[in-house]
Protein backbone atom coordinates (compact mmCIF):
# COMPACT_ATOMS: atom_id res chain seq x y z
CA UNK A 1 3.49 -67.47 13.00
CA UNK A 2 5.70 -66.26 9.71
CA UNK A 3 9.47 -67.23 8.95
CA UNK A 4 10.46 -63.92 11.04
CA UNK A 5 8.68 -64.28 14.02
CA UNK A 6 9.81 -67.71 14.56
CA UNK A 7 13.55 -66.68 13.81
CA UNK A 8 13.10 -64.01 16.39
CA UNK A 9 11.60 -66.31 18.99
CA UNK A 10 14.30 -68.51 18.46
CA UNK A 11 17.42 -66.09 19.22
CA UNK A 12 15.33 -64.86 22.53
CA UNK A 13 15.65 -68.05 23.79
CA UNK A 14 18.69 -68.75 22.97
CA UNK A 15 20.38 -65.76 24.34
CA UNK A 16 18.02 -66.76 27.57
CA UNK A 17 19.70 -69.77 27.92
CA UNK A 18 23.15 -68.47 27.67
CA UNK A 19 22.64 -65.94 30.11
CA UNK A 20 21.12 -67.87 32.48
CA UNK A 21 24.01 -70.89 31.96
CA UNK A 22 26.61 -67.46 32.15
CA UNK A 23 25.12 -66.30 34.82
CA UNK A 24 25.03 -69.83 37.15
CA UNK A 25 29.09 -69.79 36.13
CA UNK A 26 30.01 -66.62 36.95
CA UNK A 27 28.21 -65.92 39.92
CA UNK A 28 26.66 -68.62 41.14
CA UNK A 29 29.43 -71.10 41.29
CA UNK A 30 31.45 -69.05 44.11
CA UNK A 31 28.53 -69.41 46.32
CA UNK A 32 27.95 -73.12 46.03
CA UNK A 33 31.96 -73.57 46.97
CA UNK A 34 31.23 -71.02 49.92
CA UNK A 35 28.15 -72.97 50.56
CA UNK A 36 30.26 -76.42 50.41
CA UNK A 37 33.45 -74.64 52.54
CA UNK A 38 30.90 -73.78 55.41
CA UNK A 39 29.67 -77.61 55.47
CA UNK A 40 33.37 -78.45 55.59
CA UNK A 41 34.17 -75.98 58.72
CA UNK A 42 30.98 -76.83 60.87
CA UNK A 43 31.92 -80.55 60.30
CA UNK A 44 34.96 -79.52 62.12
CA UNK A 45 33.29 -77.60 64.91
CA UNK A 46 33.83 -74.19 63.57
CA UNK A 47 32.40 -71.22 65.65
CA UNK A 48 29.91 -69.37 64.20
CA UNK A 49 27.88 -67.56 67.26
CA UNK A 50 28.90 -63.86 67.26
CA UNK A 51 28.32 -61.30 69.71
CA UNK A 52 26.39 -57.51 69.63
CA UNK A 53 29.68 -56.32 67.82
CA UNK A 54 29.85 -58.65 65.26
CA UNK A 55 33.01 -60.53 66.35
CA UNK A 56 32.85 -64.05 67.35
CA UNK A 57 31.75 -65.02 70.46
CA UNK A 58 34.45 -67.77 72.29
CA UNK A 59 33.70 -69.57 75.39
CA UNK A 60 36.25 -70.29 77.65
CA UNK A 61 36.90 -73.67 76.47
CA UNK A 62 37.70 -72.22 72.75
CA UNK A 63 40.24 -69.48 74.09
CA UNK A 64 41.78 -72.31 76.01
CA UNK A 65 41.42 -75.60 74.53
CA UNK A 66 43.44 -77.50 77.50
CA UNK A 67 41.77 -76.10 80.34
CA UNK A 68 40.63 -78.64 82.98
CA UNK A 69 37.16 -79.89 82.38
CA UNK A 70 35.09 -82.25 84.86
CA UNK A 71 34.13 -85.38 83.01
CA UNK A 72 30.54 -86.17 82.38
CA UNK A 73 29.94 -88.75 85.09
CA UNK A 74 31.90 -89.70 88.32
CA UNK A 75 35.14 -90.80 87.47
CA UNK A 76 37.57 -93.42 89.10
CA UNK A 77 40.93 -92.24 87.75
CA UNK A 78 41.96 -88.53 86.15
CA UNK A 79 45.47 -89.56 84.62
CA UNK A 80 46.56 -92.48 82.30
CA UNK A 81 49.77 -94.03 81.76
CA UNK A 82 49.66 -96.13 78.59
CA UNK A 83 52.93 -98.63 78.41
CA UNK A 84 52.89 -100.00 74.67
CA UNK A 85 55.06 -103.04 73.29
CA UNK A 86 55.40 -102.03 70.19
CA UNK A 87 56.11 -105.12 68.50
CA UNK A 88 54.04 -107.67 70.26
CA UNK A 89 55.19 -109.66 73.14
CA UNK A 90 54.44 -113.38 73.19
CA UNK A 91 51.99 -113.99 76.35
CA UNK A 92 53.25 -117.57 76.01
CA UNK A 93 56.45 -116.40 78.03
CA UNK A 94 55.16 -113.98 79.86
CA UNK A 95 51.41 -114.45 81.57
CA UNK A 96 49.82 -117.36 79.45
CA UNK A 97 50.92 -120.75 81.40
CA UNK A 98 49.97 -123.57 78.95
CA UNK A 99 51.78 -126.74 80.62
CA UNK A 100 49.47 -128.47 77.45
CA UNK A 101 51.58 -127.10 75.03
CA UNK A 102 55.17 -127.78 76.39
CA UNK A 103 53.79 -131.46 76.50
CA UNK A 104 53.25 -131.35 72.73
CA UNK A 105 56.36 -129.57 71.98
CA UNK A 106 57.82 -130.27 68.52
CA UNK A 107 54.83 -131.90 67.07
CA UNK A 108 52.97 -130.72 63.83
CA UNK A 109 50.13 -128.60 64.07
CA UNK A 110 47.03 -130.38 63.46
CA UNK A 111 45.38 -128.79 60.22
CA UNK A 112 42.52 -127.93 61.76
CA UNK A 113 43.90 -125.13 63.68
CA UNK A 114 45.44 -123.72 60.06
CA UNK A 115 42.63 -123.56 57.65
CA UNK A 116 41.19 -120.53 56.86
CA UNK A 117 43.18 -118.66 59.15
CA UNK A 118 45.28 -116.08 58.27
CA UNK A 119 49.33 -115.92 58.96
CA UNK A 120 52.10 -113.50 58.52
CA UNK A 121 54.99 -115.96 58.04
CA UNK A 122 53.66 -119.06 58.64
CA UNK A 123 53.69 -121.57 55.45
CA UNK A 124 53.05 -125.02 55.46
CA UNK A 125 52.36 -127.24 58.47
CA UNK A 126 54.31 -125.87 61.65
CA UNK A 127 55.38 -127.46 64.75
CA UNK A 128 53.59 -126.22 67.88
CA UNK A 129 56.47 -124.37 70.16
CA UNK A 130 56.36 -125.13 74.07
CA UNK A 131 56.70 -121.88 76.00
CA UNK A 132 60.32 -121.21 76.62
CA UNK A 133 59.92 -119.97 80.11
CA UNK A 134 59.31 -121.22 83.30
CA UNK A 135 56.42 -120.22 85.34
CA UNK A 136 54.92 -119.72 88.80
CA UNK A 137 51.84 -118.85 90.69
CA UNK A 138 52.74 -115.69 92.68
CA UNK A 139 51.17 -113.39 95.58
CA UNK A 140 47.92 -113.95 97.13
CA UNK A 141 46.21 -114.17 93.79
CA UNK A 142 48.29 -116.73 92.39
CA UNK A 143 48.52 -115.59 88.97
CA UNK A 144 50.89 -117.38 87.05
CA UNK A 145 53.99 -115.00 85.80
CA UNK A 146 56.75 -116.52 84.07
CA UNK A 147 60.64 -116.56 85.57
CA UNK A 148 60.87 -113.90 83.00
CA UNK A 149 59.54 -111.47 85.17
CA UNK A 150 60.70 -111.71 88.82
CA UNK A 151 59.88 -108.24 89.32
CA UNK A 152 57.01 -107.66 88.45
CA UNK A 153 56.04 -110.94 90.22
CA UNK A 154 56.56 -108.79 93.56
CA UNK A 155 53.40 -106.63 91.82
CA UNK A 156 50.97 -109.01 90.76
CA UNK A 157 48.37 -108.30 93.35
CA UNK A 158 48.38 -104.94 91.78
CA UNK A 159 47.20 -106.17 88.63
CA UNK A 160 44.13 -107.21 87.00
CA UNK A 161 44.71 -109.55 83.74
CA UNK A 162 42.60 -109.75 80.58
CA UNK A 163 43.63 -113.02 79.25
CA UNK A 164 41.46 -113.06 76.18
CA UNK A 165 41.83 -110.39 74.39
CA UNK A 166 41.08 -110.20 70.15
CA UNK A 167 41.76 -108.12 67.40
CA UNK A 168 41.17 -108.78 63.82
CA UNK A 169 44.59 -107.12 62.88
CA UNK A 170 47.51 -109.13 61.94
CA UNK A 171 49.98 -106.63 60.60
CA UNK A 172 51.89 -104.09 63.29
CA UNK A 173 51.09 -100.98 61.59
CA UNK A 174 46.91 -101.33 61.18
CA UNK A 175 46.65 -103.12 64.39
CA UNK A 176 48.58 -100.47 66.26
CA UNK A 177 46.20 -97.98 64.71
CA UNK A 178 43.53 -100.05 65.65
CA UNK A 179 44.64 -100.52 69.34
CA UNK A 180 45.75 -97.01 69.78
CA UNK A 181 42.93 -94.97 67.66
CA UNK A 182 39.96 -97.27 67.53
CA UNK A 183 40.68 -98.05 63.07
CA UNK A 184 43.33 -99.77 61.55
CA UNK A 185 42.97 -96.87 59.20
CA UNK A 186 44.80 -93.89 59.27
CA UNK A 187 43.08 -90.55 60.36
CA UNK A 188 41.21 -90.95 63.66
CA UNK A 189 42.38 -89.53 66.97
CA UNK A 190 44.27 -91.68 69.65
CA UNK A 191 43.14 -92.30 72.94
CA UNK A 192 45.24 -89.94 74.16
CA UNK A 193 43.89 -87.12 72.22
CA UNK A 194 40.34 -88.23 72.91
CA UNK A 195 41.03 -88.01 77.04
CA UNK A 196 42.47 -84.59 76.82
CA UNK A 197 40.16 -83.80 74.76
CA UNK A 198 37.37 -84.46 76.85
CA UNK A 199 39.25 -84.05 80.20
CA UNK A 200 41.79 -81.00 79.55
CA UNK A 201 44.81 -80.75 81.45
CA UNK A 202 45.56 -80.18 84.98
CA UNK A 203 48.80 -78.29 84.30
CA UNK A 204 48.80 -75.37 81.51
CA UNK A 205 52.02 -75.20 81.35
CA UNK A 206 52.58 -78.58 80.03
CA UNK A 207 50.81 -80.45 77.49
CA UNK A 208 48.01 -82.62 78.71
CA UNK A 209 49.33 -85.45 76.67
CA UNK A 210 52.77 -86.74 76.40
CA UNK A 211 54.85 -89.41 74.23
CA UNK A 212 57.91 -90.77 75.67
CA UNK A 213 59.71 -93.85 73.03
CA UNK A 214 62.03 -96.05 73.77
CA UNK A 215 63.89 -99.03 72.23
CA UNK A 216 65.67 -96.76 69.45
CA UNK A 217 62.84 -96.61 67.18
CA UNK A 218 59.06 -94.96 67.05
CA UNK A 219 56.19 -98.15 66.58
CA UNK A 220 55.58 -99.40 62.34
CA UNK A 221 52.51 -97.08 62.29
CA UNK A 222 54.97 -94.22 62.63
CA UNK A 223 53.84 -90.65 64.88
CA UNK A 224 50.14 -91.31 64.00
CA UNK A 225 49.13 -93.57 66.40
CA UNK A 226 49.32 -90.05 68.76
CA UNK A 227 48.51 -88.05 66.26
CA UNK A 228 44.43 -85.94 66.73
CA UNK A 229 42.77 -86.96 64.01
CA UNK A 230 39.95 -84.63 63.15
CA UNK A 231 40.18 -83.12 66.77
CA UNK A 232 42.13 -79.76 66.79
CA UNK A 233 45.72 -80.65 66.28
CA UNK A 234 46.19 -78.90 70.22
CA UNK A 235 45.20 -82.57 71.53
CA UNK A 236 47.78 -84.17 69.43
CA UNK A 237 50.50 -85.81 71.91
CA UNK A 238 53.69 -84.07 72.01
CA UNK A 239 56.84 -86.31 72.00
CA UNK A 240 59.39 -85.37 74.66
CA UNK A 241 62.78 -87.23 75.15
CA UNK A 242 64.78 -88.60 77.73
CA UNK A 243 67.77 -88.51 76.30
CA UNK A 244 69.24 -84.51 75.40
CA UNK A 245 66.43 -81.42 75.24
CA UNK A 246 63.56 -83.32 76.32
CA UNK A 247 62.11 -81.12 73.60
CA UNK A 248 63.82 -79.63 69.92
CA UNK A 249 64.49 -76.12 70.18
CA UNK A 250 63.53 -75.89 73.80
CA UNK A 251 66.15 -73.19 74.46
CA UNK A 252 65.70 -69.55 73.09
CA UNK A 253 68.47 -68.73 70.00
CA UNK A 254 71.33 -66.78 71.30
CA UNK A 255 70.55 -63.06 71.27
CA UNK A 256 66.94 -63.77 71.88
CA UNK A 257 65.87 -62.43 75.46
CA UNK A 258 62.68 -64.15 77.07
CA UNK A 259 60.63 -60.65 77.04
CA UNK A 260 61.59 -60.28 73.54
CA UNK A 261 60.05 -64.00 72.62
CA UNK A 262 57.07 -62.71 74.67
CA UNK A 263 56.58 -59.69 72.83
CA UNK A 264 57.07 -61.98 69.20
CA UNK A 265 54.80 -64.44 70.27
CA UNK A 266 51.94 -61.71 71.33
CA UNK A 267 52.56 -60.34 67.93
CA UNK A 268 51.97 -63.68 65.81
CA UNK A 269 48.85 -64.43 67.58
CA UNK A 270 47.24 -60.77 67.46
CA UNK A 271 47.47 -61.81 63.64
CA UNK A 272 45.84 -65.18 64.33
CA UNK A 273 43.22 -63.72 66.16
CA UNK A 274 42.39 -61.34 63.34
CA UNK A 275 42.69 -64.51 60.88
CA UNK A 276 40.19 -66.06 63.32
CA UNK A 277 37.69 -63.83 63.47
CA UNK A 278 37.18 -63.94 59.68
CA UNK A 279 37.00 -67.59 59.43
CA UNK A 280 36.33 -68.98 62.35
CA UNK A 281 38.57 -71.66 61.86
CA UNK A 282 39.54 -74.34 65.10
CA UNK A 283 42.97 -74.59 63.34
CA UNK A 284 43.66 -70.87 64.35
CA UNK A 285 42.55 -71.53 67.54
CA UNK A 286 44.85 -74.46 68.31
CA UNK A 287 48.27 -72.49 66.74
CA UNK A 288 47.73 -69.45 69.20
CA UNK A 289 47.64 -72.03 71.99
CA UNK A 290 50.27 -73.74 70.55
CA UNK A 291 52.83 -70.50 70.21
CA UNK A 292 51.50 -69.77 73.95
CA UNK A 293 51.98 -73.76 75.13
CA UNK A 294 55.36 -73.42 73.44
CA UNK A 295 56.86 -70.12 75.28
CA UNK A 296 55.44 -71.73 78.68
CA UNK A 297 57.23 -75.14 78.31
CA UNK A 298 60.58 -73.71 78.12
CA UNK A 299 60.55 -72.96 81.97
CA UNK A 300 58.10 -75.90 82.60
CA UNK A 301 59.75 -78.77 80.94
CA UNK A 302 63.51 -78.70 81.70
CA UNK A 303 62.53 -79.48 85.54
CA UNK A 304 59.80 -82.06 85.15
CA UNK A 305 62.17 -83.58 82.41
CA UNK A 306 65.13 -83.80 84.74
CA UNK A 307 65.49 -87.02 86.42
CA UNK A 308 68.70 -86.28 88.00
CA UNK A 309 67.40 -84.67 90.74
CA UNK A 310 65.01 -87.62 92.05
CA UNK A 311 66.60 -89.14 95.04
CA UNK A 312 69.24 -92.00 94.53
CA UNK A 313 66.74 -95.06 96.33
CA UNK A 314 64.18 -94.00 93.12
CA UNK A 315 66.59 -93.74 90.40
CA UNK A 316 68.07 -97.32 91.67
CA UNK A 317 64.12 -98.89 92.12
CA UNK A 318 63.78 -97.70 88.00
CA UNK A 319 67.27 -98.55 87.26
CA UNK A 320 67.11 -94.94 85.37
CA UNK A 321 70.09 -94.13 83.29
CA UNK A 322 70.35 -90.61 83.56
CA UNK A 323 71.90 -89.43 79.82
CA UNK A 324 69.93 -92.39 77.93
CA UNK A 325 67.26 -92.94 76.12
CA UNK A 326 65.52 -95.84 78.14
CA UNK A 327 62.25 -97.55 78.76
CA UNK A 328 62.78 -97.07 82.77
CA UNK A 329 64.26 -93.64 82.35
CA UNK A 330 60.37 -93.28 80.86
CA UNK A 331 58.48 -94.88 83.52
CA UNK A 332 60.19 -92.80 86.13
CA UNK A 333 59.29 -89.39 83.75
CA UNK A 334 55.50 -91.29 83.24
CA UNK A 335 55.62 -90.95 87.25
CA UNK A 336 56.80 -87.36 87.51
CA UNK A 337 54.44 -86.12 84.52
CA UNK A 338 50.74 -87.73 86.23
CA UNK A 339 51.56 -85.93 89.12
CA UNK A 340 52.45 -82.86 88.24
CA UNK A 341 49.06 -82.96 86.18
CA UNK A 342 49.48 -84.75 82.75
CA UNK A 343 46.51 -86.26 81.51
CA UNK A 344 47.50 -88.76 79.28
CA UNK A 345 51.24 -90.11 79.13
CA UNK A 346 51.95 -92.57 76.55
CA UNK A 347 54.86 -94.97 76.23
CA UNK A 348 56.19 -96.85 72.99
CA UNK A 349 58.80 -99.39 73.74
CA UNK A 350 59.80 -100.82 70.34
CA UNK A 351 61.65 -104.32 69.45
CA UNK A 352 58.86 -106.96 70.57
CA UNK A 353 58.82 -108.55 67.44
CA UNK A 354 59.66 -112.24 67.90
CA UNK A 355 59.79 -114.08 64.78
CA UNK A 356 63.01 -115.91 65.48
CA UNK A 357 65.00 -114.66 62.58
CA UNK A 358 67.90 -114.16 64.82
CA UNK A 359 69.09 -115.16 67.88
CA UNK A 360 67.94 -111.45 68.83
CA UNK A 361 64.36 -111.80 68.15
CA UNK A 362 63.92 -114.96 69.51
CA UNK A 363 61.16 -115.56 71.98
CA UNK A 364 64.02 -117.42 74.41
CA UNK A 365 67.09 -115.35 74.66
CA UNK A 366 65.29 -112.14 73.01
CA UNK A 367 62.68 -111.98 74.59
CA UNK A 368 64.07 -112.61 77.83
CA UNK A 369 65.92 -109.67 77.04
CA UNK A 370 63.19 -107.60 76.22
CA UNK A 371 62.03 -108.72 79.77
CA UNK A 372 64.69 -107.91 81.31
CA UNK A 373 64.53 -104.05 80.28
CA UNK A 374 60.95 -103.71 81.02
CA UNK A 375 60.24 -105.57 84.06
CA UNK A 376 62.21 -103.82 86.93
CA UNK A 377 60.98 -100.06 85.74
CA UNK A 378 57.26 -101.36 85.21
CA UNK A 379 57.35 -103.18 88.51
CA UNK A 380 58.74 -100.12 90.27
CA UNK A 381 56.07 -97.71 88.51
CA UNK A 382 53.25 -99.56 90.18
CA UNK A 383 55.05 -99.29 93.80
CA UNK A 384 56.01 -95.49 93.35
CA UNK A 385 52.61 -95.02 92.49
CA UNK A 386 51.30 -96.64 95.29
CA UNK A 387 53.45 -95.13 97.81
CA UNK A 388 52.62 -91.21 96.95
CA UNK A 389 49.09 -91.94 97.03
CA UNK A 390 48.71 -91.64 93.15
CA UNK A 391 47.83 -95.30 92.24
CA UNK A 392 44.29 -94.72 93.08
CA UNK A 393 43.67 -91.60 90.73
CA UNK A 394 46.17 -93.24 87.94
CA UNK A 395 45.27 -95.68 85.17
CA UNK A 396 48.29 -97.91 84.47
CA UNK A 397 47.64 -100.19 81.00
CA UNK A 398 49.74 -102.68 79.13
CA UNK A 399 49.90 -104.64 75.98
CA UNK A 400 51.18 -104.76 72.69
CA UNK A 401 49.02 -104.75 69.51
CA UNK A 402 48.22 -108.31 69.43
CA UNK A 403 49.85 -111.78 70.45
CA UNK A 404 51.87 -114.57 69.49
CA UNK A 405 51.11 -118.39 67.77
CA UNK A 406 51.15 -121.32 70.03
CA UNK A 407 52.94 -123.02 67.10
CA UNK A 408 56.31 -122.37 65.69
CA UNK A 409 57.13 -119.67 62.33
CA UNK A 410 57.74 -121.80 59.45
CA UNK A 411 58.90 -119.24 56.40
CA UNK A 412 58.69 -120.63 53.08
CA UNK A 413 62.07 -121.66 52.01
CA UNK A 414 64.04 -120.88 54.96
CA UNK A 415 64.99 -123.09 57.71
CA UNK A 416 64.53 -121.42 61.11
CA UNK A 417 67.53 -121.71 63.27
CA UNK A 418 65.83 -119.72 65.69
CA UNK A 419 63.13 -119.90 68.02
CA UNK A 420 60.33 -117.00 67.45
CA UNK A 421 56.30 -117.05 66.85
CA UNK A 422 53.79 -115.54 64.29
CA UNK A 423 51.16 -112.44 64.58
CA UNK A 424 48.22 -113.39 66.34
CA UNK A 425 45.31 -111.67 67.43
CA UNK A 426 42.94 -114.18 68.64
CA UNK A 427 43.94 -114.15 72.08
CA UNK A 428 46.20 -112.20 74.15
CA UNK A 429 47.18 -110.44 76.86
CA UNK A 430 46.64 -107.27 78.43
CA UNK A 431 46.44 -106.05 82.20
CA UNK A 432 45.41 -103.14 83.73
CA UNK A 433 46.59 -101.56 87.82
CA UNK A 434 45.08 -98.56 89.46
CA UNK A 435 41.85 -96.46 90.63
CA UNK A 436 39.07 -98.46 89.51
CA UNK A 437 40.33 -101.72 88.70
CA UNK A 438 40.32 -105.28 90.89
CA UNK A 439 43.53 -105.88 92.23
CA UNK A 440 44.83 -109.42 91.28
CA UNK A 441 42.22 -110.69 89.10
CA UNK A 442 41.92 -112.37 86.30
CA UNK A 443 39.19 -112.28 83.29
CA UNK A 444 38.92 -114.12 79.88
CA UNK A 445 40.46 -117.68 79.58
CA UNK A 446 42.22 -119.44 76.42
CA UNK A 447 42.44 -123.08 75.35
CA UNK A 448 45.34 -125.52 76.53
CA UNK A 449 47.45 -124.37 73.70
CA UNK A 450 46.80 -120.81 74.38
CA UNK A 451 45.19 -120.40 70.75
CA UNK A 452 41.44 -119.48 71.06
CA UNK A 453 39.42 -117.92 73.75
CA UNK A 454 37.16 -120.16 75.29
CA UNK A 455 35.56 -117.46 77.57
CA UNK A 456 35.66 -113.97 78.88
CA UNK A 457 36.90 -112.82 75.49
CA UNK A 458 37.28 -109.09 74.74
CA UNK A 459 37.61 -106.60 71.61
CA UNK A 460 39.93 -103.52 71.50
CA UNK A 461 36.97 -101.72 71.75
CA UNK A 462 35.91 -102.73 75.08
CA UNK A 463 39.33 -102.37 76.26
CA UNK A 464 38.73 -98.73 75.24
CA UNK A 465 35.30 -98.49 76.24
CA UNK A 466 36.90 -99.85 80.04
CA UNK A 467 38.79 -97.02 79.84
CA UNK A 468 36.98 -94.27 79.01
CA UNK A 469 34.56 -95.59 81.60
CA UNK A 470 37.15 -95.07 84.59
CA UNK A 471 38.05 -92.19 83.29
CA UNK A 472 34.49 -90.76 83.95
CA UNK A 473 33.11 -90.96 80.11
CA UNK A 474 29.75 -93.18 78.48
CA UNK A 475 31.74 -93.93 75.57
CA UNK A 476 28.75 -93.91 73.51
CA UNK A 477 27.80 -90.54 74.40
CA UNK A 478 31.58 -89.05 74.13
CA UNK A 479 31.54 -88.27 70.44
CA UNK A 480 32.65 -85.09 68.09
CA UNK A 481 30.92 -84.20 65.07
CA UNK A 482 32.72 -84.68 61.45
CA UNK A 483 31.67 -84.55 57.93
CA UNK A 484 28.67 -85.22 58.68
CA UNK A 485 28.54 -87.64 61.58
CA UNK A 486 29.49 -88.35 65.14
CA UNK A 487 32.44 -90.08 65.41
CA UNK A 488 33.63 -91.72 69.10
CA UNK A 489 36.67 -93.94 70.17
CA UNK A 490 35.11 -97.10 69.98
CA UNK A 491 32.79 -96.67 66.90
CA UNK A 492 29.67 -98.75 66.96
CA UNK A 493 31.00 -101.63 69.20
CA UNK A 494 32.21 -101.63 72.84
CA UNK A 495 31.28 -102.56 76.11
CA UNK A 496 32.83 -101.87 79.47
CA UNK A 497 34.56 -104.97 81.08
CA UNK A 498 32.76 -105.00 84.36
CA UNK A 499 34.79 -108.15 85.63
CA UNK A 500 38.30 -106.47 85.82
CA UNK A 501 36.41 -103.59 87.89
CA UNK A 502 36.57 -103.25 91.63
């Protein structure tokens, strides 16, 4: 081969390899980032099946996301109400009886129970606290509920205790998450948007979950422990107040007739359907229901919001105080929304934190306080319950994110003038009342200082797993499909607590 054959060779593949490298560029990479947005939207269940005219064929479930579904396997219960101390109360005062530890009151904590264990506050060597309340064994079951509580010690029989309960979280926020979405992390669906979900709601014109808050603030983790994760933002809760417009802009603008708000909404969504059937996107899906959930509530929610018209011997057994934001004006609207068909009602009560900073927080006067505000509505939620027949198909739960140290808080550098305890999420307590569940028993058991389990100890996972289970759901089978994977509730771990079950 001359000089000028090899030359020519040369510049042919050359100009071969640009084209081919201009030609991946320009019209090549478009298709990879279609290739990559279709992975995206079929990791979030988007609907690709289309029908003889080439539109996208919905099932029923798609054009209504909330309608009622049958769970999977017999269920127990079909409504939850979820009552969450935001906070964490100490079971020390409340359900916990350690006559142990009020013997060795004031003394220092051996150093056995401190090493390698982690603290929030705690420094140095603190002195074991004796429970500041006084206890008694009450009802037929003779479960011991602290003086605390004389409500709710009317109740007890109702109840089944979980004594041991753990969690590796020891901050509010990530153990929140954790006990309300299954991760400390942010980003996976509550339990409430898992039920409805998998469950629907009975009543389309209300949402099939609900929020309620109380104590004048929402819980560290902020609105995303109800928030839906990777599920379809529809089966996010929706917040409603007791205090005002149960919801923000509940009432149309003046000017604004109802048929013309009709006639708007039909509008928007004609355009979201078009936008649908080009990208088949969930999203899309869940905003039309949303505008349509939305126009429905305004005549819905005003009257199952509106506690003024229960009769006086209920509003006086809640000690509701109609025109305030309250923890019992919640239970009473908890009460009203399961049986007018809610799925899922949810209930944040915040200031449970008892470090003993101030006389406020402390786990004497505080928390008695705290007590004092919860007790009588919680008490009376059970009864009301019971008496309309709805206790058996309800699921009534309650806890806080984790527990409280047997010993005192010792803060570096700061003398405590007040009584209060540390994070702690080896053992706590949690009970559960309702369809399903044994009435007046007990499961798990702690030491004599109420720091470790010693038996029947439980994760937030089976807690979850318990529930899902009454609920009608194999929690290992109830699982939606996301980048990649099927994600459930309780992640890899779990197991139903078959000793609390009647």
């Amino acid at each position: 081969m001359n000089n000028i054959d090899r030359l020519i060779k040369e510049k042919i593949e050359r100009e071969l390899q640009a084209n081919t490298r201009r030609h991946f560029i320009k019209n090549c990479v478009t298709g990879m980032g279609g290739l990559a947005l279709g992975s995206f939207f079929m990791s979030c269940n988007s609907f690709s099946s289309k029908n003889g005219n080439g539109k996208i064929a919905l099932t029923e479930r798609d054009v209504n996301p909330l309608a009622s579904l049958a769970p999977p396997f017999p269920a127990k219960v079909k409504s939850v109400i979820y009552l969450h101390m935001a906070g964490a109360p100490s079971q020390l005062e409340m359900f916990d009886y350690k006559p142990m530890l009020q013997k060795l009151d004031g003394q220092l904590t051996p150093q056995s129970m401190l090493e390698g264990k982690k603290f929030a506050f705690i420094r140095g060597t603190p002195k074991l606290l004796g429970p500041q309340a006084e206890f008694k064994q009450e009802g037929e079951s003779g479960n011991w509920v602290s003086n605390f509580l004389p409500h709710f010690s009317k109740v007890v029989d109702e109840v089944s205790f979980l004594k041991a309960v753990n969690t590796d979280q020891f901050n509010h926020g990530p153990a929140q998450l954790f006990m309300q979405t299954g991760s400390p992390r942010l980003g996976r669906p509550s339990i409430g948007s898992w039920v409805t979900y998998g469950l629907g709601s009975e009543n389309q014109n209300l949402p099939g979950f609900v929020v309620l808050t109380s104590g004048g603030k929402t819980p560290d983790a902020g609105k995303s422990v109800w928030g839906s994760g990777f599920l379809p933002s529809v089966y996010q809760g929706v917040q409603c107040r007791s205090k005002g417009d149960p919801v923000l802009y509940i009432d149309d603008p003046k000017g604004i007739s109802r048929d013309l708000k009709k006639n708007t909404i039909d509008a928007i969504n004609k355009i979201n359907k078009e936008e649908f059937n080009k990208y088949s996107d969930p999203e899309i899906l869940a905003r039309i229901n949303q505008y349509e959930m939305a126009y429905r509530m305004q005549t819905a929610v005003p009257e199952i919001m509106n506690i003024n018209n229960e009769p006086e011997h209920i509003k006086e057994m809640y000690g509701v105080k109609p025109g305030k934001e309250s923890f019992a004006n919640n239970c009473l609207l908890a009460r009203k929304l399961v049986e007018d068909g809610v799925r899922f009602v949810q209930l944040y009560d915040w200031g449970w934190d008892s470090h003993g900073t101030d006389h406020g927080t402390a786990v004497d006067l505080g928390l008695r306080n705290k007590c004092t505000e919860i007790d009588r509505p919680m008490s009376a939620l059970l009864l009301d319950l019971k008496q309309r027949g709805l206790l058996d198909e309800t699921l009534v739960v309650w806890g806080g994110e984790f527990g409280r140290t047997p010993m005192q808080e010792n803060r570096e550098g700061q003398e405590m003038a007040y009584k209060g305890r540390d994070h702690h999420g080896d053992a706590f307590t949690m009970w559960m009342a309702g369809g399903g569940i044994k009435k007046g028993a007990s499961h798990g058991v702690t030491d004599e200082i109420g720091y470790s389990a010693l038996e029947g100890k439980v994760s937030v996972h089976d807690v979850h797993a318990t529930i899902l289970h009454l609920l009608g759901f194999n929690h290992e089978q109830f699982t939606f499909d996301f980048q990649g994977r099927p994600f459930r509730l309780t992640d890899v771990e779990g197991h139903v607590i078959n000793e609390i079950l009647a």
